[in-house]
C-alpha atoms as a PDB file:
ATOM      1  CA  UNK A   1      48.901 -30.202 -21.805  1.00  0.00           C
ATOM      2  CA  UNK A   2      51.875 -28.783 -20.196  1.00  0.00           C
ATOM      3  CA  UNK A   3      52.456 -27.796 -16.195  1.00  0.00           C
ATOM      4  CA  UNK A   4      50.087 -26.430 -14.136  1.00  0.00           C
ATOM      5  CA  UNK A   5      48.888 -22.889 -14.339  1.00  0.00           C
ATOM      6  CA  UNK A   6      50.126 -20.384 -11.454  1.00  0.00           C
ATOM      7  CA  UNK A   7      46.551 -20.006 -10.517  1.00  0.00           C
ATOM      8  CA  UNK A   8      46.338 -24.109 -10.021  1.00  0.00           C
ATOM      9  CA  UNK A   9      50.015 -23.993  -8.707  1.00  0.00           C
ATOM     10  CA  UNK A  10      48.764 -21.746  -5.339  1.00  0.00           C
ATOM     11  CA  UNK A  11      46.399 -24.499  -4.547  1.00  0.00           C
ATOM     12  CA  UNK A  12      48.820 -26.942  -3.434  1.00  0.00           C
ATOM     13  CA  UNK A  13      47.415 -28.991  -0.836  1.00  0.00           C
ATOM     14  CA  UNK A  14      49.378 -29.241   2.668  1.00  0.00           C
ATOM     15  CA  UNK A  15      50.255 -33.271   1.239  1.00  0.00           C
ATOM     16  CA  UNK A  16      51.496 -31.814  -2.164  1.00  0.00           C
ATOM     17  CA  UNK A  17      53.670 -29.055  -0.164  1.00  0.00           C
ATOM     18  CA  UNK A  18      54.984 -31.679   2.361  1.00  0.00           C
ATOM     19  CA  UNK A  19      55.834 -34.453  -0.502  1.00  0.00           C
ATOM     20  CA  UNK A  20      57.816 -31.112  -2.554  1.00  0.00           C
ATOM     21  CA  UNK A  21      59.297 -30.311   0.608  1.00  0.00           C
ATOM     22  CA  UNK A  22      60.443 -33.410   0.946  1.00  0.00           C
ATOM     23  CA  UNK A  23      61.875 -34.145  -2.709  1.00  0.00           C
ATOM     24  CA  UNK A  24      63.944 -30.713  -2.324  1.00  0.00           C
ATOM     25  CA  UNK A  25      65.238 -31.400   1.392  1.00  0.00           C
ATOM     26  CA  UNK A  26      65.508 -35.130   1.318  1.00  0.00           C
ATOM     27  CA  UNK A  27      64.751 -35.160   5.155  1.00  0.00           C
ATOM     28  CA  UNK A  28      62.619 -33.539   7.619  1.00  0.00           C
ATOM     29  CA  UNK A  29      64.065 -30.510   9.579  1.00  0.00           C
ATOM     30  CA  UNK A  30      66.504 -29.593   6.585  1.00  0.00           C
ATOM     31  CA  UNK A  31      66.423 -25.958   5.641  1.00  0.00           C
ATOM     32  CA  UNK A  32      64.643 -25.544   1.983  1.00  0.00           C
ATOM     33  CA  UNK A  33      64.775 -22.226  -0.220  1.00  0.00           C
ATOM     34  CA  UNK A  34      61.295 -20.809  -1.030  1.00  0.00           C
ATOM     35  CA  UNK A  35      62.466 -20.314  -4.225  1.00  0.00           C
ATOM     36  CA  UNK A  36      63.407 -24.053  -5.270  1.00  0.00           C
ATOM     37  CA  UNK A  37      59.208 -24.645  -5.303  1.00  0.00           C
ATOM     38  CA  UNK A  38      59.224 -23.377  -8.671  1.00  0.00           C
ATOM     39  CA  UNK A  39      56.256 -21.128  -7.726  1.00  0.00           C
ATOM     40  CA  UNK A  40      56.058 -17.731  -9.154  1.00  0.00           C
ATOM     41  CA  UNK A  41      56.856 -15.528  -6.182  1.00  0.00           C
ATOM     42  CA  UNK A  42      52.929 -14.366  -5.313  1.00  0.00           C
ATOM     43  CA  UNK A  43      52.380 -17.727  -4.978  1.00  0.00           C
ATOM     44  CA  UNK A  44      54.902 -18.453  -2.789  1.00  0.00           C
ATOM     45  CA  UNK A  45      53.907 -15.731  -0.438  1.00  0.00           C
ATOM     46  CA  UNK A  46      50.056 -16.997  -1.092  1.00  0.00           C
ATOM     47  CA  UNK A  47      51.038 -20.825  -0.247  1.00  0.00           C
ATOM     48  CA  UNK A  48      53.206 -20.333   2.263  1.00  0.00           C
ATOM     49  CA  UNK A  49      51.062 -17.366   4.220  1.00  0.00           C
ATOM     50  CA  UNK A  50      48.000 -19.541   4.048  1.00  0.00           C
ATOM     51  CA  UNK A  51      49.406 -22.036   5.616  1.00  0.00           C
ATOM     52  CA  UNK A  52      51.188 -20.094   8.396  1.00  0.00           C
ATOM     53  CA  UNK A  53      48.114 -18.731   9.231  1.00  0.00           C
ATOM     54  CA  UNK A  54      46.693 -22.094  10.591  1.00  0.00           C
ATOM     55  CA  UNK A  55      47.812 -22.831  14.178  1.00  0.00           C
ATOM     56  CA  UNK A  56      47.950 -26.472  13.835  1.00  0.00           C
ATOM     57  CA  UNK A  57      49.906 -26.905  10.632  1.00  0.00           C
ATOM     58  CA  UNK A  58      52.204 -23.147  11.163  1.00  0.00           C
ATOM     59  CA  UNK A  59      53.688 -25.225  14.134  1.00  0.00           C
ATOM     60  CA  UNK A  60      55.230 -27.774  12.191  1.00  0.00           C
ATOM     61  CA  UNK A  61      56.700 -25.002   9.691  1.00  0.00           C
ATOM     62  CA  UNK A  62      60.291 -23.026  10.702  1.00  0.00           C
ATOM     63  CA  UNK A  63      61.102 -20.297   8.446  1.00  0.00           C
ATOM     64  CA  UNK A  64      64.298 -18.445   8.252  1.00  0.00           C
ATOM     65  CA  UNK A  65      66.211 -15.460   6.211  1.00  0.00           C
ATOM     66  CA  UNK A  66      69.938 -16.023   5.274  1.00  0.00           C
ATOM     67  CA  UNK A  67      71.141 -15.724   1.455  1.00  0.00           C
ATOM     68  CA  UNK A  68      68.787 -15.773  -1.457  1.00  0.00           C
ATOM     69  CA  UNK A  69      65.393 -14.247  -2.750  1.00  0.00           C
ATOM     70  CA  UNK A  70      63.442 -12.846  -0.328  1.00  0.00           C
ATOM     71  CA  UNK A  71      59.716 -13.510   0.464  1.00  0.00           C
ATOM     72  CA  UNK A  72      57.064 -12.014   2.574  1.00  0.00           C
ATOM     73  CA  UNK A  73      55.232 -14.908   4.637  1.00  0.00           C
ATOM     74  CA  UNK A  74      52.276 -13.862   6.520  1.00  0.00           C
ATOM     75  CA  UNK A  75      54.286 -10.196   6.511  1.00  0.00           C
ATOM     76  CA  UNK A  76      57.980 -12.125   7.453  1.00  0.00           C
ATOM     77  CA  UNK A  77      61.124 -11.489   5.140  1.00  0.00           C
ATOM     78  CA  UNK A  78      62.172 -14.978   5.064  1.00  0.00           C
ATOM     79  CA  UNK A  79      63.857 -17.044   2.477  1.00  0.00           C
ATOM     80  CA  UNK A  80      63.869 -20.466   3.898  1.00  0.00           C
ATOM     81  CA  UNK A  81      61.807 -23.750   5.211  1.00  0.00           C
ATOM     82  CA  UNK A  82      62.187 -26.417   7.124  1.00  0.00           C
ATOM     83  CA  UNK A  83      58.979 -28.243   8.112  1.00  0.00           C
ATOM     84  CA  UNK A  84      58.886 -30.954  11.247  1.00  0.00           C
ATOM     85  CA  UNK A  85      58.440 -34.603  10.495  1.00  0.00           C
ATOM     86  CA  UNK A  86      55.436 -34.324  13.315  1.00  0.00           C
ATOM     87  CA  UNK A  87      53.315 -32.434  10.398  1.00  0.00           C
ATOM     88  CA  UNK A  88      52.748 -36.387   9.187  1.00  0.00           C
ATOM     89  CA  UNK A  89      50.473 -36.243  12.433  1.00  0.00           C
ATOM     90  CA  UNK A  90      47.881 -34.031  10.446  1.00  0.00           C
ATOM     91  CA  UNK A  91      48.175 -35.522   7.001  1.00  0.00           C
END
């Protein structure tokens, strides 16, 4: 069986996001484009918003708009992450 389906793709858990994250930054605090997550874009704006809607783990997230596609995170154009080391605190 091939990859995941989109519908399983939105699912990630906050350890599968972090450990993506991760792969794609190579460090903590280093600015990742939504887009690299390889998520169709409704589930980018369905991970990401989910998460950014809980206090303790929005905290650790930092998103940002500069060049590239454009998402809408909990309402937010942004096209950017970074994500705090600290969020290992909650994992």
């Amino acid at each position: 069986m091939s990859g995941e389906s989109h519908a399983e793709e939105h699912r990630l858990t906050l350890r599968q996001l972090v450990a993506r994250y991760l792969e794609l930054a190579e460090r903590f605090g280093a600015p990742v484009a939504l887009s690299a997550f390889g998520l169709a874009s409704s589930d980018v704006e369905k991970v990401f918003s989910g998460y950014d809607e809980d206090y303790h783990i929005s905290r650790f997230f930092h998103f940002t708009s500069s060049a590239g596609t454009v998402y809408r995170i909990d309402g937010e154009p942004v096209t950017h992450i970074a994500i705090d080391a600290e969020i290992n605190s909650i994992l």
